[in-house]
Protein backbone atom coordinates (compact mmCIF):
# COMPACT_ATOMS: atom_id res chain seq x y z
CA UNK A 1 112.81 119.87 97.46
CA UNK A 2 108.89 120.43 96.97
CA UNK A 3 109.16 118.53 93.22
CA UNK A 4 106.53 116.03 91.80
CA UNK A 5 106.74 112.30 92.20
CA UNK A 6 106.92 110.83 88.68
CA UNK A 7 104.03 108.80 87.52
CA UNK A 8 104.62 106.66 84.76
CA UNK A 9 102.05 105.78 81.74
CA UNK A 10 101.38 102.19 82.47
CA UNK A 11 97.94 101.68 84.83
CA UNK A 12 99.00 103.22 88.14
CA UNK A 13 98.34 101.76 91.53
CA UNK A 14 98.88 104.76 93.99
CA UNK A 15 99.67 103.03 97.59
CA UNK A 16 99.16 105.41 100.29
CA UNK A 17 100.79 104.96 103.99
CA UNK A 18 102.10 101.90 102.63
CA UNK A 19 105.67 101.23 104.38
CA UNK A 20 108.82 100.42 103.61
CA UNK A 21 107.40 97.98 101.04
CA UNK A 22 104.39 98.75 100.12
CA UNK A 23 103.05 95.34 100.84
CA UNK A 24 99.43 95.99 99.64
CA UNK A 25 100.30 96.74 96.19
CA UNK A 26 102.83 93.86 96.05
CA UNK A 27 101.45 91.93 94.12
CA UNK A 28 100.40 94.54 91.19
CA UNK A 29 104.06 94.93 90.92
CA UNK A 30 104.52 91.62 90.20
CA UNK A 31 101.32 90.93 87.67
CA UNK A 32 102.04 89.86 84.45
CA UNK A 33 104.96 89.73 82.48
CA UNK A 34 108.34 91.31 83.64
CA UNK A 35 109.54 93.26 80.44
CA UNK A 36 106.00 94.68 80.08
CA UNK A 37 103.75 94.95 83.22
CA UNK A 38 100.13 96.09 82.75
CA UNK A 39 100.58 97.79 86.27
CA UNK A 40 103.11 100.23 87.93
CA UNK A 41 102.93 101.64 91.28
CA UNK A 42 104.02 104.80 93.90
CA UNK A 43 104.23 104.16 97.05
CA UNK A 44 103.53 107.08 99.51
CA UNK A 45 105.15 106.90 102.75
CA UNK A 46 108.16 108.72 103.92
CA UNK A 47 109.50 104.95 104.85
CA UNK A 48 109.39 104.27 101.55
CA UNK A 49 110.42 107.47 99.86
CA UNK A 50 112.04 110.25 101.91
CA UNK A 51 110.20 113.35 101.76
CA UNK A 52 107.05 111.59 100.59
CA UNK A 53 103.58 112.49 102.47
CA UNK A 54 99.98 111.60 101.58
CA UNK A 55 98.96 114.54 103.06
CA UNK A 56 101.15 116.98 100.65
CA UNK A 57 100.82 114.36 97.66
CA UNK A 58 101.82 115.45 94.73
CA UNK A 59 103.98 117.72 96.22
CA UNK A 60 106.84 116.19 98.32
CA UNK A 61 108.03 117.51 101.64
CA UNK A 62 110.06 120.63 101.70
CA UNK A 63 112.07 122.17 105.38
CA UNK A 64 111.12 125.70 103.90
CA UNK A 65 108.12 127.49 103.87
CA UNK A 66 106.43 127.64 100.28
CA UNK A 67 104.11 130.27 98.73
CA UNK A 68 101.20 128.31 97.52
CA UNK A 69 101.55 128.52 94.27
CA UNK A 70 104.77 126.28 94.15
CA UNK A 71 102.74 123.27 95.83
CA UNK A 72 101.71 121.04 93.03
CA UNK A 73 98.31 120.76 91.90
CA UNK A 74 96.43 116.93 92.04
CA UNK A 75 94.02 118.05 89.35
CA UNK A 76 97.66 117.88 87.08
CA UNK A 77 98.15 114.20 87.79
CA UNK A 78 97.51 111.47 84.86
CA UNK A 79 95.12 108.79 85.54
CA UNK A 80 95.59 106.91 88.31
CA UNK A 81 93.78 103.21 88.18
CA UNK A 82 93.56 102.14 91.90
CA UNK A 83 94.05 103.70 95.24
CA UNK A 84 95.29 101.85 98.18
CA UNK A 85 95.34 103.11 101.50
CA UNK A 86 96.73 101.99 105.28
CA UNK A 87 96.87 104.70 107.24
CA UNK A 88 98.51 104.33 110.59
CA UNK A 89 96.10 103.29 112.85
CA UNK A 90 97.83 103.35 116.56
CA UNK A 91 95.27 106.09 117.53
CA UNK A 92 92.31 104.50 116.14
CA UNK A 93 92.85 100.81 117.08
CA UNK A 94 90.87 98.57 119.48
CA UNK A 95 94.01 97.01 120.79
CA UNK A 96 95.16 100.55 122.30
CA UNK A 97 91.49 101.66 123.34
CA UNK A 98 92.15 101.62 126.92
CA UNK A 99 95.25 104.40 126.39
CA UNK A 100 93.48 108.14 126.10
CA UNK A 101 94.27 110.28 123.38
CA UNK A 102 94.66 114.23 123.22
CA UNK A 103 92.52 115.59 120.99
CA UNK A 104 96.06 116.49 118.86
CA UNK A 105 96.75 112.83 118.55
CA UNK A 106 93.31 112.14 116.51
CA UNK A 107 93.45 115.42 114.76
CA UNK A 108 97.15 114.06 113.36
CA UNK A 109 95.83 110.81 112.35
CA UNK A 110 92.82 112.41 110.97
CA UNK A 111 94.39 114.49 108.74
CA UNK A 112 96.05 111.40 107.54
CA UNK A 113 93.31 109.33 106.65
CA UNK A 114 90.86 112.08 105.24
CA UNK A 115 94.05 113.07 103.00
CA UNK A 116 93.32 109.02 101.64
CA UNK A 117 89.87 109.74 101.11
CA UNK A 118 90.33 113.30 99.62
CA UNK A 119 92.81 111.84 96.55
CA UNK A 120 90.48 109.13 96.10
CA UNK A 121 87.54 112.00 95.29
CA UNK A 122 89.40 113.74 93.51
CA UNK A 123 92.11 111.31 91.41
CA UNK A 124 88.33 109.16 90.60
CA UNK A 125 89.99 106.05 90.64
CA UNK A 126 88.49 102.98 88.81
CA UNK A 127 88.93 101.21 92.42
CA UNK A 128 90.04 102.49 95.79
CA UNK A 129 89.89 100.74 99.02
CA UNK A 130 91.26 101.98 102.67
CA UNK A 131 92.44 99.65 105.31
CA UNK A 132 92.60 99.86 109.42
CA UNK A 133 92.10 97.55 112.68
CA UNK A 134 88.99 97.21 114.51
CA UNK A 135 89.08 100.57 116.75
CA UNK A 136 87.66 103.67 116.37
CA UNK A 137 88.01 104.89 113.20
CA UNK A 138 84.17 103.86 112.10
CA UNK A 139 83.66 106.63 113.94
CA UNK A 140 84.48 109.33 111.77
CA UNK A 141 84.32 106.99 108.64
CA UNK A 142 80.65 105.30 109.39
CA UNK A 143 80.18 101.32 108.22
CA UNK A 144 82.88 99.53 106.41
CA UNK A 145 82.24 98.09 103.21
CA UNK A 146 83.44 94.65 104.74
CA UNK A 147 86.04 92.60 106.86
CA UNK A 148 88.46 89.92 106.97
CA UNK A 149 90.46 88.09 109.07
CA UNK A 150 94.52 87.16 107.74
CA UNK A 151 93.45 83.30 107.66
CA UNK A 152 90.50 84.00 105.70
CA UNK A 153 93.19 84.35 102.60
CA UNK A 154 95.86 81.71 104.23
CA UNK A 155 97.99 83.82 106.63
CA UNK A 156 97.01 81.43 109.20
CA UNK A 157 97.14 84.13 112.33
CA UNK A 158 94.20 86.72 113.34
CA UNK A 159 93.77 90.57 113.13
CA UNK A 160 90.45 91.51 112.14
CA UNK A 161 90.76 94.06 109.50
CA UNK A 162 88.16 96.62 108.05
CA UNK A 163 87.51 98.04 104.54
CA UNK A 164 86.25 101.25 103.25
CA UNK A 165 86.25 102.19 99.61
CA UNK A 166 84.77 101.43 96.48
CA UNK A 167 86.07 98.05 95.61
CA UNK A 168 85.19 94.63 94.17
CA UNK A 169 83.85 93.31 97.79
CA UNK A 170 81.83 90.54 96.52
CA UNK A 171 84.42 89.26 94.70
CA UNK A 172 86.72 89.51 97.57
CA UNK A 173 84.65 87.95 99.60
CA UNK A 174 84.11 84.84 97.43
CA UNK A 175 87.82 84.50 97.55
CA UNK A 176 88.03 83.77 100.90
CA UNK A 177 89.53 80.07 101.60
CA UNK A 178 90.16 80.01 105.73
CA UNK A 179 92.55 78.38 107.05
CA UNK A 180 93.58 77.88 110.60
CA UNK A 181 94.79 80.52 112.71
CA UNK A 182 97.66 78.42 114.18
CA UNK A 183 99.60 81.67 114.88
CA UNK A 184 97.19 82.98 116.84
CA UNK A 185 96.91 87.14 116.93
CA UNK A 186 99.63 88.96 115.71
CA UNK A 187 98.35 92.00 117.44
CA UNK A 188 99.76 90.52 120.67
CA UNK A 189 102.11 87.12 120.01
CA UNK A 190 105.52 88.90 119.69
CA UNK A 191 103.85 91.88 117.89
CA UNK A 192 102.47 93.86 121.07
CA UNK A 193 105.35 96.38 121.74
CA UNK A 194 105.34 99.87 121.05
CA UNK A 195 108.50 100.15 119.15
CA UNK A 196 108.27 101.65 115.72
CA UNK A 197 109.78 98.26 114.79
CA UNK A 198 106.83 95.73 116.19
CA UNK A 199 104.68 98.50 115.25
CA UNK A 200 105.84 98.56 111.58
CA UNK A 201 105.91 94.39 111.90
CA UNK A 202 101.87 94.72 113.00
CA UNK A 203 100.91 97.34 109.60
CA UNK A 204 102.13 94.01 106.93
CA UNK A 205 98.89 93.95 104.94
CA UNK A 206 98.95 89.97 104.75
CA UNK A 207 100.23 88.67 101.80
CA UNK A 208 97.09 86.58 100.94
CA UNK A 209 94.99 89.25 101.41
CA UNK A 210 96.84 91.39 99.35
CA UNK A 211 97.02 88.48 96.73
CA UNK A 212 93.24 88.38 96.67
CA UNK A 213 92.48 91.87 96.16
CA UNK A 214 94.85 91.89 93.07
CA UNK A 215 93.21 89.53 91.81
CA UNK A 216 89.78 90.69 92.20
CA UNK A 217 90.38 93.99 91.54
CA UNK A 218 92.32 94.25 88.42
């Protein structure tokens, strides 16, 4: 308990909040050539790794109380090339705007996200972008740098989606190729329950997307 994720030496994607699967940084996993990829990647999330937390990063989690100088110290991490982050957004989302939340709910999520932003600062990534619904998070974040919709990048279904970072956006926008939204909204066809399952099924960063931003932002 309370160790150091290992980072290898190979160009380091760091996904933060990324699920099970860490679906954003797919596809950086899967650049290149198998027996030597120009990209490896850690994926933060306690559904991904137990005991994993962006908020604690690079420490992991630990049931006993530590004194602070057995926390590990960010400023001892090796480079790290890119920085993506999805932090849950139930709180901050438009689709849940008419449900009021304490002020303990936004602090929680809060702490979350500004943990994204604070390893981005001080890791100095070459790129680092941060993901979330339309809601309320502009808020306490300001302007996005841009947004998309799934079938802008051939998921053909809707969930407008918007970016803060520092990140290749004009490239990323030139990649866009719609395509139809024949599935409609996955924030409500079959995707509108509360369970931690629809809710996990709603996070997917869409695999075109994700496609895309590899490829514009190597």
């Amino acid at each position: 308990e309370g160790g150091m994720t290992q980072i290898p030496l190979q160009r380091t994607i760091l996904d933060l909040c990324g699920g099970k699967q860490g679906s954003w940084s797919k596809p950086y996993a899967l650049a290149g050539d198998p027996a030597n990829p120009p990209y490896t990647r850690i994926v933060v999330d306690p559904l991904a790794f137990l005991g994993s937390d962006a908020r604690l990063f690079p420490s992991l989690t630990s049931a006993t109380p530590r004194k602070p100088s057995e926390f590990q110290d960010v400023r001892d991490l090796p480079q790290i090339h890119g920085i993506l982050a999805a932090p849950v957004c139930t709180v901050f989302s438009g689709s849940g705007a008419r449900w009021p939340r304490s002020d303990d709910e936004i602090r929680e999520a809060l702490a979350l996200v500004d943990a994204c932003v604070r390893l981005a600062y001080v890791l100095k990534p070459v790129w680092w972008a941060m993901e979330n619904p339309v809601g309320k998070l502009n808020k306490w974040l300001g302007d996005p740098v841009m947004s998309f919709q799934p079938n802008d990048y051939g998921d053909p279904y809707t969930k407008r989606t918007l970016l803060w970072g520092n990140f290749n956006a004009a490239g990323l926008e030139a990649a866009k190729n719609p395509v139809p939204a024949t599935e409609g909204s996955k924030l409500w066809r079959g995707y509108g329950g509360k369970s931690e399952r629809t809710k996990q099924a709603r996070s997917i960063t869409p695999p075109g997307f994700a496609q895309a931003f590899c490829d514009t932002n190597p």
